[in-house]
Protein backbone atom coordinates (compact mmCIF):
# COMPACT_ATOMS: atom_id res chain seq x y z
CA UNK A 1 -8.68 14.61 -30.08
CA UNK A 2 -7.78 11.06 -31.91
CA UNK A 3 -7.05 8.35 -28.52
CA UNK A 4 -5.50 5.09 -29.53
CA UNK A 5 -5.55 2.42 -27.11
CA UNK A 6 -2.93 -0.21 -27.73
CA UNK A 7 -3.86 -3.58 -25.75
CA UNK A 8 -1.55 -6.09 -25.74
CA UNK A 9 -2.99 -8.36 -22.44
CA UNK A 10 -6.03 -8.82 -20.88
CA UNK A 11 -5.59 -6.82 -18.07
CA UNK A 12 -5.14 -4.07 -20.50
CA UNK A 13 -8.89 -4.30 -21.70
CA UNK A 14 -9.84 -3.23 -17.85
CA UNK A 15 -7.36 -0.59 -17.82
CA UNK A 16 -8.64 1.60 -20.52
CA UNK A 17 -11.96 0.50 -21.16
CA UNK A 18 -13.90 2.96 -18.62
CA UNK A 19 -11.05 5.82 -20.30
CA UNK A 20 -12.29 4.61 -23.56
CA UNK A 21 -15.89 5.02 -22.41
CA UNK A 22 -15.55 8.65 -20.42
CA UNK A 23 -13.40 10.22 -23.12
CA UNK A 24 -15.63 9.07 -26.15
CA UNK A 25 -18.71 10.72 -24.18
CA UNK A 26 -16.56 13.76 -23.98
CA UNK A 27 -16.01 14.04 -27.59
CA UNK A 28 -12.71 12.48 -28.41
CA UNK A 29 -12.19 9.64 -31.07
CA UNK A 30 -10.77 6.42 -29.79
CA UNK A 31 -10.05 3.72 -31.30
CA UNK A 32 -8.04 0.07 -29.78
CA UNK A 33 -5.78 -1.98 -31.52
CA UNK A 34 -4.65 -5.29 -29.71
CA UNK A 35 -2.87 -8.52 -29.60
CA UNK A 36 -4.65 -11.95 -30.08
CA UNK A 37 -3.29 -12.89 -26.36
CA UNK A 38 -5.54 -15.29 -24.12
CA UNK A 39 -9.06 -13.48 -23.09
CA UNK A 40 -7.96 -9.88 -24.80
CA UNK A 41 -10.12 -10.27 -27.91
CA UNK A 42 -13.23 -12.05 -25.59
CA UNK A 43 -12.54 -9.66 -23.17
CA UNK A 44 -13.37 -6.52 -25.42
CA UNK A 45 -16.39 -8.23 -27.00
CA UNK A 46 -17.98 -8.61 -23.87
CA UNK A 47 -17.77 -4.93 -23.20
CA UNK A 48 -18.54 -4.09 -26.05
CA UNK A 49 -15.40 -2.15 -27.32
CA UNK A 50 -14.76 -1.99 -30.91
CA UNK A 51 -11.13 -2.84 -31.44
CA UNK A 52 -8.50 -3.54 -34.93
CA UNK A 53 -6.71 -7.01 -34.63
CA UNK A 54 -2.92 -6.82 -34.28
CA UNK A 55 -2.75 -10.90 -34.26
CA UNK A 56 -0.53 -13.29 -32.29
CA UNK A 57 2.60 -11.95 -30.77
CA UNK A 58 4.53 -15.31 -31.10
CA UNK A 59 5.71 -17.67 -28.75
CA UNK A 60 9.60 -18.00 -29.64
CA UNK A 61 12.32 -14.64 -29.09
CA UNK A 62 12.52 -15.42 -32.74
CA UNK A 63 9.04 -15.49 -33.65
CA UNK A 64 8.54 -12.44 -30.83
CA UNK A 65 11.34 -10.22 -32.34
CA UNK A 66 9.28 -11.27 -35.92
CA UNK A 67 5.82 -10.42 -34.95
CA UNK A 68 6.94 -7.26 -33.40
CA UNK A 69 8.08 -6.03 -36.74
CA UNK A 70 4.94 -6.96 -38.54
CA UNK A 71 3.20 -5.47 -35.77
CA UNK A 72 4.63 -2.20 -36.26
CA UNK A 73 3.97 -2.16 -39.61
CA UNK A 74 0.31 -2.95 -39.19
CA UNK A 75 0.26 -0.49 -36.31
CA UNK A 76 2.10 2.45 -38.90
CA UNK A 77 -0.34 1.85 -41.54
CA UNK A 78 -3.47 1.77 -39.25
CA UNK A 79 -2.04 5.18 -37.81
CA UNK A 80 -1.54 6.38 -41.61
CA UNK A 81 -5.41 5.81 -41.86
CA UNK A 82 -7.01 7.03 -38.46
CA UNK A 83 -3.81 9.76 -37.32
CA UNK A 84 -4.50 9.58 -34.09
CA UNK A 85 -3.26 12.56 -32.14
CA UNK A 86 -1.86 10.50 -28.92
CA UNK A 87 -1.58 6.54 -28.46
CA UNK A 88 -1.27 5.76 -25.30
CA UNK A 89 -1.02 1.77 -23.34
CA UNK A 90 0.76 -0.29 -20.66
CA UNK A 91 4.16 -1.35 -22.06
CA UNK A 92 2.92 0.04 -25.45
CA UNK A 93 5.76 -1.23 -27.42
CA UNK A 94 4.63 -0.63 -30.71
CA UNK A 95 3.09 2.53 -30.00
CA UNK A 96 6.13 3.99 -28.84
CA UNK A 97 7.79 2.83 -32.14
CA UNK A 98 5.09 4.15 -34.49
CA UNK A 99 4.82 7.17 -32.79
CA UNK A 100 8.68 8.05 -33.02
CA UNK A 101 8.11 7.50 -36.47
CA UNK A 102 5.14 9.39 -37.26
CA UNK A 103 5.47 12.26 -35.04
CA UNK A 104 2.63 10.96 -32.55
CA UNK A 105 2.86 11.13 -29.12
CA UNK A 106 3.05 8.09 -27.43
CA UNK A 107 2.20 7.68 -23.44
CA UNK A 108 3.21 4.72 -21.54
CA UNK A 109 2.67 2.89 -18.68
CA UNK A 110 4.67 0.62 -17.30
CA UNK A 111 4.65 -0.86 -13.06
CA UNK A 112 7.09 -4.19 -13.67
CA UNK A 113 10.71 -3.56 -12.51
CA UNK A 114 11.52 -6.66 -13.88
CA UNK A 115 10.67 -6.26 -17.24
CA UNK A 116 13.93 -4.89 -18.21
CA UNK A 117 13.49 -6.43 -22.07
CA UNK A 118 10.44 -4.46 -22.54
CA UNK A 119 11.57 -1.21 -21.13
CA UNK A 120 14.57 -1.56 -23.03
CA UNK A 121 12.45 -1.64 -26.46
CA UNK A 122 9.76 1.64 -25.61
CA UNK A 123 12.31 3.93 -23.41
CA UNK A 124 13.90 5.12 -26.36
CA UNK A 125 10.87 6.12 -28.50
CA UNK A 126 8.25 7.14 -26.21
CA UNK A 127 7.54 10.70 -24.89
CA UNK A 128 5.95 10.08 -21.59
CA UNK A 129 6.34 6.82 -19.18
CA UNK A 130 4.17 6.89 -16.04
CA UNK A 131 4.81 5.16 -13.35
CA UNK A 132 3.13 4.29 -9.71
CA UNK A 133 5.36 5.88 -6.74
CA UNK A 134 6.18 2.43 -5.33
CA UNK A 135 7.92 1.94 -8.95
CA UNK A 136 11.32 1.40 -7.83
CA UNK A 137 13.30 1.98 -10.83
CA UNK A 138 14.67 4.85 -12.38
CA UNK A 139 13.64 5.50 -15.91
CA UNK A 140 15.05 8.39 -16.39
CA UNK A 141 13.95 12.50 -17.57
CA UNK A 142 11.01 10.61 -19.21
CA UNK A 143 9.44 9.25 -16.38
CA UNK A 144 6.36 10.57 -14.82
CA UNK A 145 5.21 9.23 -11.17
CA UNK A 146 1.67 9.14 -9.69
CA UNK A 147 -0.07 7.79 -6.59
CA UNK A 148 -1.71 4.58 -7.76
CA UNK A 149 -1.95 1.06 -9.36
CA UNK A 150 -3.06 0.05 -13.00
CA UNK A 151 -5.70 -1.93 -11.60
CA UNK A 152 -6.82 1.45 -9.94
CA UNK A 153 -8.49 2.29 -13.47
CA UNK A 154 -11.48 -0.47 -12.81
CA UNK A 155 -11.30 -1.66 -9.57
CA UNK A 156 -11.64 1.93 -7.67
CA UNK A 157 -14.64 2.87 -5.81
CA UNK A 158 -15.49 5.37 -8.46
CA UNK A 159 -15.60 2.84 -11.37
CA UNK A 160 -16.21 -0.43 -9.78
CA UNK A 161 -19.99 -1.39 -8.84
CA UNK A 162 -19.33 -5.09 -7.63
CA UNK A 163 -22.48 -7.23 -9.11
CA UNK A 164 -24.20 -9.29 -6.46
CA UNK A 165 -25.34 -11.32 -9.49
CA UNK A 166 -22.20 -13.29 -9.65
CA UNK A 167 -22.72 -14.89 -5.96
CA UNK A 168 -26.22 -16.64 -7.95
CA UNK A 169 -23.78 -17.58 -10.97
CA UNK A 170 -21.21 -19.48 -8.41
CA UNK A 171 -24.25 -21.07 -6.63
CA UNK A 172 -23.47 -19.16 -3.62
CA UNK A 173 -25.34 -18.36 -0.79
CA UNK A 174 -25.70 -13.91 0.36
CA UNK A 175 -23.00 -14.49 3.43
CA UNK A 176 -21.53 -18.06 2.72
CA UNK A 177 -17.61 -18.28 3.07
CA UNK A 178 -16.26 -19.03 -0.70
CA UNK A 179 -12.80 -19.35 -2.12
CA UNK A 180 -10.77 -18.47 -5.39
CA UNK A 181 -7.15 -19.84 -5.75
CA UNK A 182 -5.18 -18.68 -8.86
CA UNK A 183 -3.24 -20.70 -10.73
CA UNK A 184 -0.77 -19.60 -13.69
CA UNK A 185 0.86 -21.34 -16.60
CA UNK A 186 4.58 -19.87 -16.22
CA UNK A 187 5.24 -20.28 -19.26
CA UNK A 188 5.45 -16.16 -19.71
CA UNK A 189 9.40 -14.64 -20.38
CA UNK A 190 9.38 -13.41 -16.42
CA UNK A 191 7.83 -16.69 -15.12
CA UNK A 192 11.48 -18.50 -16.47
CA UNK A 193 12.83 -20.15 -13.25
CA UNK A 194 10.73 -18.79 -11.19
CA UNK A 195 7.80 -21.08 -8.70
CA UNK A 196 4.61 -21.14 -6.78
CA UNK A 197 2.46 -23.50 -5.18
CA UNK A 198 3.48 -27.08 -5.15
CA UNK A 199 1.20 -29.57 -6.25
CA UNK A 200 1.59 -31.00 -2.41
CA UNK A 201 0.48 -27.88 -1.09
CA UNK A 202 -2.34 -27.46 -3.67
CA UNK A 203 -4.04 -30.54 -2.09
CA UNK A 204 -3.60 -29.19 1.28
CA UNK A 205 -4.82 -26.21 0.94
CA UNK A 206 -8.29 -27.23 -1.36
CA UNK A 207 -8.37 -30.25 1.71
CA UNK A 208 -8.62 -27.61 4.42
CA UNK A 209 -10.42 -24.98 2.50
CA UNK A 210 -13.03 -27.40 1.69
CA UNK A 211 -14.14 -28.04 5.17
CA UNK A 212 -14.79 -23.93 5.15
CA UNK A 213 -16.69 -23.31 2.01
CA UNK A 214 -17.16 -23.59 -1.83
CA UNK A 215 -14.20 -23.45 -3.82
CA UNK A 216 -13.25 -21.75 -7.09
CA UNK A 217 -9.84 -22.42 -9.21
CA UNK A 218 -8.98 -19.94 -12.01
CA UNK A 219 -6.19 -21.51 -13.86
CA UNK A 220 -4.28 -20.50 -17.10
CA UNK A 221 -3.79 -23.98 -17.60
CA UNK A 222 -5.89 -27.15 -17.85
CA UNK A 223 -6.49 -28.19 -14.22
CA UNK A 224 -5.07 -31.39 -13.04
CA UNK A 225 -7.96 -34.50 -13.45
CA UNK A 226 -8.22 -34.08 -9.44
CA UNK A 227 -8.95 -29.99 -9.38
CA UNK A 228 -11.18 -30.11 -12.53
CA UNK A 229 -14.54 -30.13 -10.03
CA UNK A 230 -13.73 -26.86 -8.60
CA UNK A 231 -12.65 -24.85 -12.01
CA UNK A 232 -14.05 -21.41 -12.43
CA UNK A 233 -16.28 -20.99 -15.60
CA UNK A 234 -18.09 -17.87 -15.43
CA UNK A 235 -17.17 -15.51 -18.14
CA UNK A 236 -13.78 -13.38 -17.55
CA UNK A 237 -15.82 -10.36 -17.01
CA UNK A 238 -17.11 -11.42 -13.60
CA UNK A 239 -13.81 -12.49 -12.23
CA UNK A 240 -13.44 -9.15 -9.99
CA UNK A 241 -17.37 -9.50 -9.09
CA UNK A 242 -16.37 -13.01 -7.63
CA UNK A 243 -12.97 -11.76 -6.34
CA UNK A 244 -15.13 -8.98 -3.88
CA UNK A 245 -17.55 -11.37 -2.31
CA UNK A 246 -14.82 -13.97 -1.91
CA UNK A 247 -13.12 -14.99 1.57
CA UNK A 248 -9.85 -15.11 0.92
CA UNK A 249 -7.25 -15.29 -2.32
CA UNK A 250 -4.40 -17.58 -2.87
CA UNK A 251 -2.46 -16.41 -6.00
CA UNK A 252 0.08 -17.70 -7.99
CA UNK A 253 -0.39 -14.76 -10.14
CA UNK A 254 0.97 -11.27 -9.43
CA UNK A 255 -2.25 -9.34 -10.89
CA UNK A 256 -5.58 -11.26 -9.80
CA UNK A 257 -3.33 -10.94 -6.00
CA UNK A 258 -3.05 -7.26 -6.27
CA UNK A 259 -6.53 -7.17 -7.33
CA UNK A 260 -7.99 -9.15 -4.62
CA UNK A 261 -6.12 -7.09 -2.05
CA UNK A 262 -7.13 -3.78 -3.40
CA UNK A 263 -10.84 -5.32 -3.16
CA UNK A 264 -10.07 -5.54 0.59
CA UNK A 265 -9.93 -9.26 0.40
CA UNK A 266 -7.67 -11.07 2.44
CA UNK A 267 -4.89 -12.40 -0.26
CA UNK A 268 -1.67 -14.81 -0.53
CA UNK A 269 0.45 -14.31 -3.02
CA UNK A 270 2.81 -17.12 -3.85
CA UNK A 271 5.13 -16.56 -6.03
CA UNK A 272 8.93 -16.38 -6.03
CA UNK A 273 9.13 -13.31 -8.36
CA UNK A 274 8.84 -9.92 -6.01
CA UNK A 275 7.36 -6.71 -7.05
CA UNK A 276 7.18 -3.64 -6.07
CA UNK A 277 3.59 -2.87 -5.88
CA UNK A 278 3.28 -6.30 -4.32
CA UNK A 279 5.69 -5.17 -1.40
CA UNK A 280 4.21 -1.84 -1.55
CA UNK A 281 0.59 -3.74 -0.35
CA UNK A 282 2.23 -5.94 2.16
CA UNK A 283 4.96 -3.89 3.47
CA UNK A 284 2.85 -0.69 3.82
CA UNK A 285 -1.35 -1.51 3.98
CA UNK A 286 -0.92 -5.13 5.23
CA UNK A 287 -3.58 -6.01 2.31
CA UNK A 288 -1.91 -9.40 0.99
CA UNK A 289 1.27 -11.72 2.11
CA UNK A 290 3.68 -12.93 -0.11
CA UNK A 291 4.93 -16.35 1.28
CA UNK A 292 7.52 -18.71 -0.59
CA UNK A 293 7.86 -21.31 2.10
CA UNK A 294 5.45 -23.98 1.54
CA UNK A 295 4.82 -24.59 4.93
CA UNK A 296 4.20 -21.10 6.03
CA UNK A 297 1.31 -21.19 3.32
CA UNK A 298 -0.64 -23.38 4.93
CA UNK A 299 -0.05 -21.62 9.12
CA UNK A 300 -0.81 -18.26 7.17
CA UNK A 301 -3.96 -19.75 5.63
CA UNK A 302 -5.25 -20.95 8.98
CA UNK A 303 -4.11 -18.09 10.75
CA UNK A 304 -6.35 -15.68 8.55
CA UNK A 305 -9.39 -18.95 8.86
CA UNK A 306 -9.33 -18.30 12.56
CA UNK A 307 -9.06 -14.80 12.42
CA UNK A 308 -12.73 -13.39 13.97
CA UNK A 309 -12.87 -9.81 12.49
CA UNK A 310 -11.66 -11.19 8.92
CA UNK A 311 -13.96 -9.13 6.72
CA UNK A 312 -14.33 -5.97 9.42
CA UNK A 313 -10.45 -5.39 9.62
CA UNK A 314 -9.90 -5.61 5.96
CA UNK A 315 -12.41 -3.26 4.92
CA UNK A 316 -11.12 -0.95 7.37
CA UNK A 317 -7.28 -1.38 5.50
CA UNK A 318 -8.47 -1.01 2.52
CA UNK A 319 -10.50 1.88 2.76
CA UNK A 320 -7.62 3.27 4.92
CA UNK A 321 -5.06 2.31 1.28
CA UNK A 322 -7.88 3.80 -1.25
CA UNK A 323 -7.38 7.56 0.39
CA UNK A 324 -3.56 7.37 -0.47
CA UNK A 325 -4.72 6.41 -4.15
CA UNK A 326 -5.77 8.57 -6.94
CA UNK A 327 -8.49 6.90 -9.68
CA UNK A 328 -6.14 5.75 -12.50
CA UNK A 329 -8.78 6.18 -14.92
CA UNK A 330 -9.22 9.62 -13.77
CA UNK A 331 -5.66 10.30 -14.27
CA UNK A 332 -5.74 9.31 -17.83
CA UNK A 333 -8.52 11.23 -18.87
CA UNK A 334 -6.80 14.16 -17.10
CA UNK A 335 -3.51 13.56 -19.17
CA UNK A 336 -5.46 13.30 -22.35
CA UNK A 337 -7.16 16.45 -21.73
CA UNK A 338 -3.81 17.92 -21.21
């Protein structure tokens, strides 16, 4: 069978690249096309993955709504070429319009209530739209539910080998306490009005942390003059090694806090936009906490600092959360396979 892979973020490179790998080694053709979005295209040259360049995806509705038609032109003659048999990504938008058109069917996947825009522009064409369980909205006939998380497809047990490399790289010692805060750029569509951390609390929280161990600052935007001493610059690739030998998280960002958690790490996510997969992780595994009051950020963060059975008592949650789970990339071989 003919896979296509349509990436349109970096976090889309994890999620099909060990599918990519374990259905190419059982005989299937895959191919990737994908967007020229931050990381994507130096994300799938440092695994290796042979991929078509879509381009940039614009910055302006206008320009969006523009690029989006070019897109699925480039995607329909690309598919004209290689006729793939299935094309299958996370809010595949494209792929659910070029495979309405050619006949293909298109599989997508899809774990952001909020993202009603998006939705609104696949729903219609696609065949299949998977979903985790915690997914609170209805999608209707099309939608197909399933016990786990997107991240799931790299950061499982079964496909994730943390490297102990990475603590070397950081200029870590084997045991020392080390921390990684998250910062985004909100500049994405469902970042509009929306708020973290306050610069305030930023300085509070590097002042205490800094009395506790090294730490680390991945930010989607250049770091204020003050912060630049602690910016992370190992390639993208190690960013979940780091996450698994870290302390604890602070996230402004919805993914790398979901990702920490599911790593067992002890995670706050701070952010005003909720989630359902982040509720899911508080509400039911009490993996991460998702705290808007600036003030509660920093009794949280000292709260979990005094904590004596940190590391012990998150293992145990998150080996008590992976049981309930299935291995997303599992899953997708399994639907390919039919």
């Amino acid at each position: 069978m003919k896979v296509l892979f349509d990436v349109n973020h970096a976090g889309h490179v994890h999620f099909v690249r060990n599918a990519y790998r374990q259905l190419t080694d059982k005989g299937h053709t895959c191919f990737i096309t994908a967007s020229d979005k931050p990381l994507v295209y130096q994300l799938l040259k440092e695994y290796d993955l042979p991929y078509f360049p879509m381009g940039h995806i614009g910055k302006s509705l206008l320009a969006k709504l523009f690029k989006l038609l070019l897109h699925d032109l480039r995607l329909f003659l690309y598919c004209l070429k290689h006729k793939p048999d299935v094309i299958l990504g996370i809010v595949a938008i494209r792929g659910s319009h070029v495979g309405w058109l050619l006949r293909i069917k298109s599989i997508v996947f899809t774990d952001t209530e909020h993202a009603a825009k998006q939705i609104a522009l696949f729903k219609p064409f696609t065949n299949e739209i998977h979903t985790p369980n915690w997914f609170t909205k209805d999608l209707g006939p099309k939608q197909v539910k399933y016990s786990g998380f997107h991240e799931l497809a790299y950061l499982h047990p079964n496909n994730f080998n943390p490297r102990q490399e990475v603590l070397s790289l950081l200029g870590v010692e084997d045991g020392a306490k080390y921390f990684i805060l998250r910062f985004v750029a909100w500049d994405a569509t469902h970042d509009k009005n929306q708020f973290g951390i306050s610069l305030k609390t930023k300085r509070a929280i590097i002042d205490i942390l800094s009395k506790q161990g090294k730490i680390f600052i991945s930010s989607e935007y250049e770091l204020e003059e003050e912060f630049k001493q602690y910016n992370y610059d190992l390639p993208t690739a190690y960013l979940h090694d780091a996450l698994f030998y870290s302390t604890i998280v602070i996230s402004e960002g919805a993914t790398t806090a979901c990702e920490a958690a599911i790593l067992g790490i002890p995670t706050l996510y701070i952010n005003s936009l909720h989630l359902g997969y982040i509720t899911y992780l508080e509400r039911d595994h009490d993996l991460l906490y998702h705290i808007l009051d600036q003030e509660a950020i920093i009794t949280k963060l000292e709260e979990l600092l005094d904590h004596s059975t940190l590391k012990l008592d998150w293992e145990n949650k998150k080996n008590h959360f992976i049981k309930d789970q299935l291995d997303t990339t599992a899953y997708i071989v399994d639907i390919i396979n039919g």
